[in-house]
C-alpha atoms as a PDB file:
ATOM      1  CA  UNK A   1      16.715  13.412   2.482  1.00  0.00           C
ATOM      2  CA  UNK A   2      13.951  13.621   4.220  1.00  0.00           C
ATOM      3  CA  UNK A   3      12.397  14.281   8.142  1.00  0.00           C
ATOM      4  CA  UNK A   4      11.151  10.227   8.024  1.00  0.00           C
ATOM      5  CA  UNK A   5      14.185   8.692   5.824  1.00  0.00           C
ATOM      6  CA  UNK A   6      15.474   7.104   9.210  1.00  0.00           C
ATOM      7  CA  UNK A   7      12.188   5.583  10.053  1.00  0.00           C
ATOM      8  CA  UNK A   8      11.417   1.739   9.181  1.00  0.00           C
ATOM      9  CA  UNK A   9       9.186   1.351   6.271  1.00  0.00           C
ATOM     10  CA  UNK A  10       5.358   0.437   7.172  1.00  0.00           C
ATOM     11  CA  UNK A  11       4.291  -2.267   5.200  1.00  0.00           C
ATOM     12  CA  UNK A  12       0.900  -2.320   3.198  1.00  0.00           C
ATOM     13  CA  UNK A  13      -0.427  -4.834   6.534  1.00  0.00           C
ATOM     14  CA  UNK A  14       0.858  -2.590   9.304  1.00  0.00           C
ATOM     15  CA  UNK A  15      -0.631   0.513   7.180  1.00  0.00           C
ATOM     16  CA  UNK A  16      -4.445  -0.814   7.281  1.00  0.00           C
ATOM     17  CA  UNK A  17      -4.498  -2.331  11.049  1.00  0.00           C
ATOM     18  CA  UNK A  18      -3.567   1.462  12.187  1.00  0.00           C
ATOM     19  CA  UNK A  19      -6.256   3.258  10.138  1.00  0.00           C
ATOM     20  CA  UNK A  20      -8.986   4.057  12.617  1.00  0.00           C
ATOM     21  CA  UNK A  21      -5.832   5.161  14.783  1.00  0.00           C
ATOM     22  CA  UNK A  22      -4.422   7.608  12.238  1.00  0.00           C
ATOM     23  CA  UNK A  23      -7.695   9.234  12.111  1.00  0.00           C
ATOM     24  CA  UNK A  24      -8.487   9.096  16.014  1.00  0.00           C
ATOM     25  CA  UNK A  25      -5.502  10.902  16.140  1.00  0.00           C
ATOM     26  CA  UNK A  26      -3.920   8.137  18.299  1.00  0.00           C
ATOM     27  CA  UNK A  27      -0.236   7.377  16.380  1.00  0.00           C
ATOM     28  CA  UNK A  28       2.975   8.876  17.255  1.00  0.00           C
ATOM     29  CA  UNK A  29       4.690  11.493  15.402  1.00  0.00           C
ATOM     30  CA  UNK A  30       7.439   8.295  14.114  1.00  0.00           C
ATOM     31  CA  UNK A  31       3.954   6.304  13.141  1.00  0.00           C
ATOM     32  CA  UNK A  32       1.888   9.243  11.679  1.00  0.00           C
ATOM     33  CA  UNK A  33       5.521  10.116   9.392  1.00  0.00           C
ATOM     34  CA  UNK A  34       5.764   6.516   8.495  1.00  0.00           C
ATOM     35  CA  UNK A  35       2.087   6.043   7.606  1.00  0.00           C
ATOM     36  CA  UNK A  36       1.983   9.642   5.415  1.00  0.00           C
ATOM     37  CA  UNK A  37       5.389   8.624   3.675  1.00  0.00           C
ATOM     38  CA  UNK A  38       3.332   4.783   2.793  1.00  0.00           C
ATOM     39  CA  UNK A  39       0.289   6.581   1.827  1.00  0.00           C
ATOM     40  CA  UNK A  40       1.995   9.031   0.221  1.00  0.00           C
ATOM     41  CA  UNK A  41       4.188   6.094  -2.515  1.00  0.00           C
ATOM     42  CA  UNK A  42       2.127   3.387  -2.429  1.00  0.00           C
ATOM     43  CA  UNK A  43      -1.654   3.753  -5.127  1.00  0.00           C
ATOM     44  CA  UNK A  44      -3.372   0.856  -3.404  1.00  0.00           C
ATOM     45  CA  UNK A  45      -3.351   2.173   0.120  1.00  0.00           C
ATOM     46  CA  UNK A  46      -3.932   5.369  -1.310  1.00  0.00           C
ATOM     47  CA  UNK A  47      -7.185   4.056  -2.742  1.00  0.00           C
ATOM     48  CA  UNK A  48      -8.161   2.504   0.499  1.00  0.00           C
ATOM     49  CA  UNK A  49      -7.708   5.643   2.297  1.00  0.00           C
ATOM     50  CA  UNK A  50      -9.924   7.258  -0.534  1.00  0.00           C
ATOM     51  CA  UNK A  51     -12.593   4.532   0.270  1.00  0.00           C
ATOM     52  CA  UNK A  52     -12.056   5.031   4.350  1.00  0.00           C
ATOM     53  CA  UNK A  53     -12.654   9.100   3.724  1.00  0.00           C
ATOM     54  CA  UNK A  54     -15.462   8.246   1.558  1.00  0.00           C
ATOM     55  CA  UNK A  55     -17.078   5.617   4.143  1.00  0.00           C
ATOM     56  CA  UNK A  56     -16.536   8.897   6.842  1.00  0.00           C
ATOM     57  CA  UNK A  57     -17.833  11.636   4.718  1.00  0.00           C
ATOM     58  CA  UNK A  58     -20.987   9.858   4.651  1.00  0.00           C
ATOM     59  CA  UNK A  59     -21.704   8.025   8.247  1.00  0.00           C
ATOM     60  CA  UNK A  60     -19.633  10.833  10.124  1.00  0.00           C
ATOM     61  CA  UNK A  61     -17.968   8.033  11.656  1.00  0.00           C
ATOM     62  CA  UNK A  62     -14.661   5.717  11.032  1.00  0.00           C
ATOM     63  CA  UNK A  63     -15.923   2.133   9.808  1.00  0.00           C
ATOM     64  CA  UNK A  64     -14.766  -1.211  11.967  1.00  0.00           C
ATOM     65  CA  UNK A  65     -13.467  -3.450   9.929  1.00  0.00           C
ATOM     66  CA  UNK A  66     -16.508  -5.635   9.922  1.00  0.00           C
ATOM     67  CA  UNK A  67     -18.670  -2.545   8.254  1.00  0.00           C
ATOM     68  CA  UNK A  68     -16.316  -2.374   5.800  1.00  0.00           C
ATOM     69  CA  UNK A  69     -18.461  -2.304   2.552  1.00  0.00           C
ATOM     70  CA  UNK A  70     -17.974  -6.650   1.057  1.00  0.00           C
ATOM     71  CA  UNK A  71     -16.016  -5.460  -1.932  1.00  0.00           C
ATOM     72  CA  UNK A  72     -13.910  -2.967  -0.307  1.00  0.00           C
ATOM     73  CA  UNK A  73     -13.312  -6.170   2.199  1.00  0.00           C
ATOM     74  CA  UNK A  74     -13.043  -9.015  -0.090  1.00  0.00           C
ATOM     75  CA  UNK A  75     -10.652  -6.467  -2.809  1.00  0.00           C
ATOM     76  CA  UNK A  76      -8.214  -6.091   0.575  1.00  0.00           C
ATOM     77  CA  UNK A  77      -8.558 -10.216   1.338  1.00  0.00           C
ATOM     78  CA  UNK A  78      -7.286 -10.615  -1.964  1.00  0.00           C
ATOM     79  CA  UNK A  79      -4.222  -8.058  -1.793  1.00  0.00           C
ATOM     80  CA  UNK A  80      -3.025  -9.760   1.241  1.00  0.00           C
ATOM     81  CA  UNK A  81      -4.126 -13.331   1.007  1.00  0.00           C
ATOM     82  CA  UNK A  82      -0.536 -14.549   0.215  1.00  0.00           C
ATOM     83  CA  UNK A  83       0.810 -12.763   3.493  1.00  0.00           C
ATOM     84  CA  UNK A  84       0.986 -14.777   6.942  1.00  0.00           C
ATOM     85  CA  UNK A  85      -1.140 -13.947   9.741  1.00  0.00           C
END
């Protein structure tokens, strides 16, 4: 067992609206364990972060949403198109 196994799962929706805050810095110790334990079990969101880093590395800077690069945006559309809002 682990330190997070009492913490509620994050789904794949939760985990990409707290992005920019998981880099700021700005989750709780619960959120940060929850989001590292989804990262950490789940390849898509993996892959996003990958792209995130990568969208860092080169404009020093985390991406809104709306800078997101059209694939990366239209590829995460698609994952959760059949999800309500």
């Amino acid at each position: 067992m682990t330190d997070h196994d009492h913490l509620p799962e994050l789904p794949c929706r939760d985990f990409v609206e707290v992005v920019t805050a998981y880099f700021d810095d700005g989750l709780s110790s619960d959120d940060r364990q929850r989001f590292e334990a989804h990262l950490a079990a789940c390849e898509a969101c993996d892959m996003y972060m990958d792209q995130i880093r990568e969208t860092i590395a080169l404009t020093g800077r985390t991406p809104r949403p709306d800078e997101l690069p059209r694939d990366l945006r239209e590829g995460l559309r698609h994952a959760f198109r059949d999800w309500a809002a």
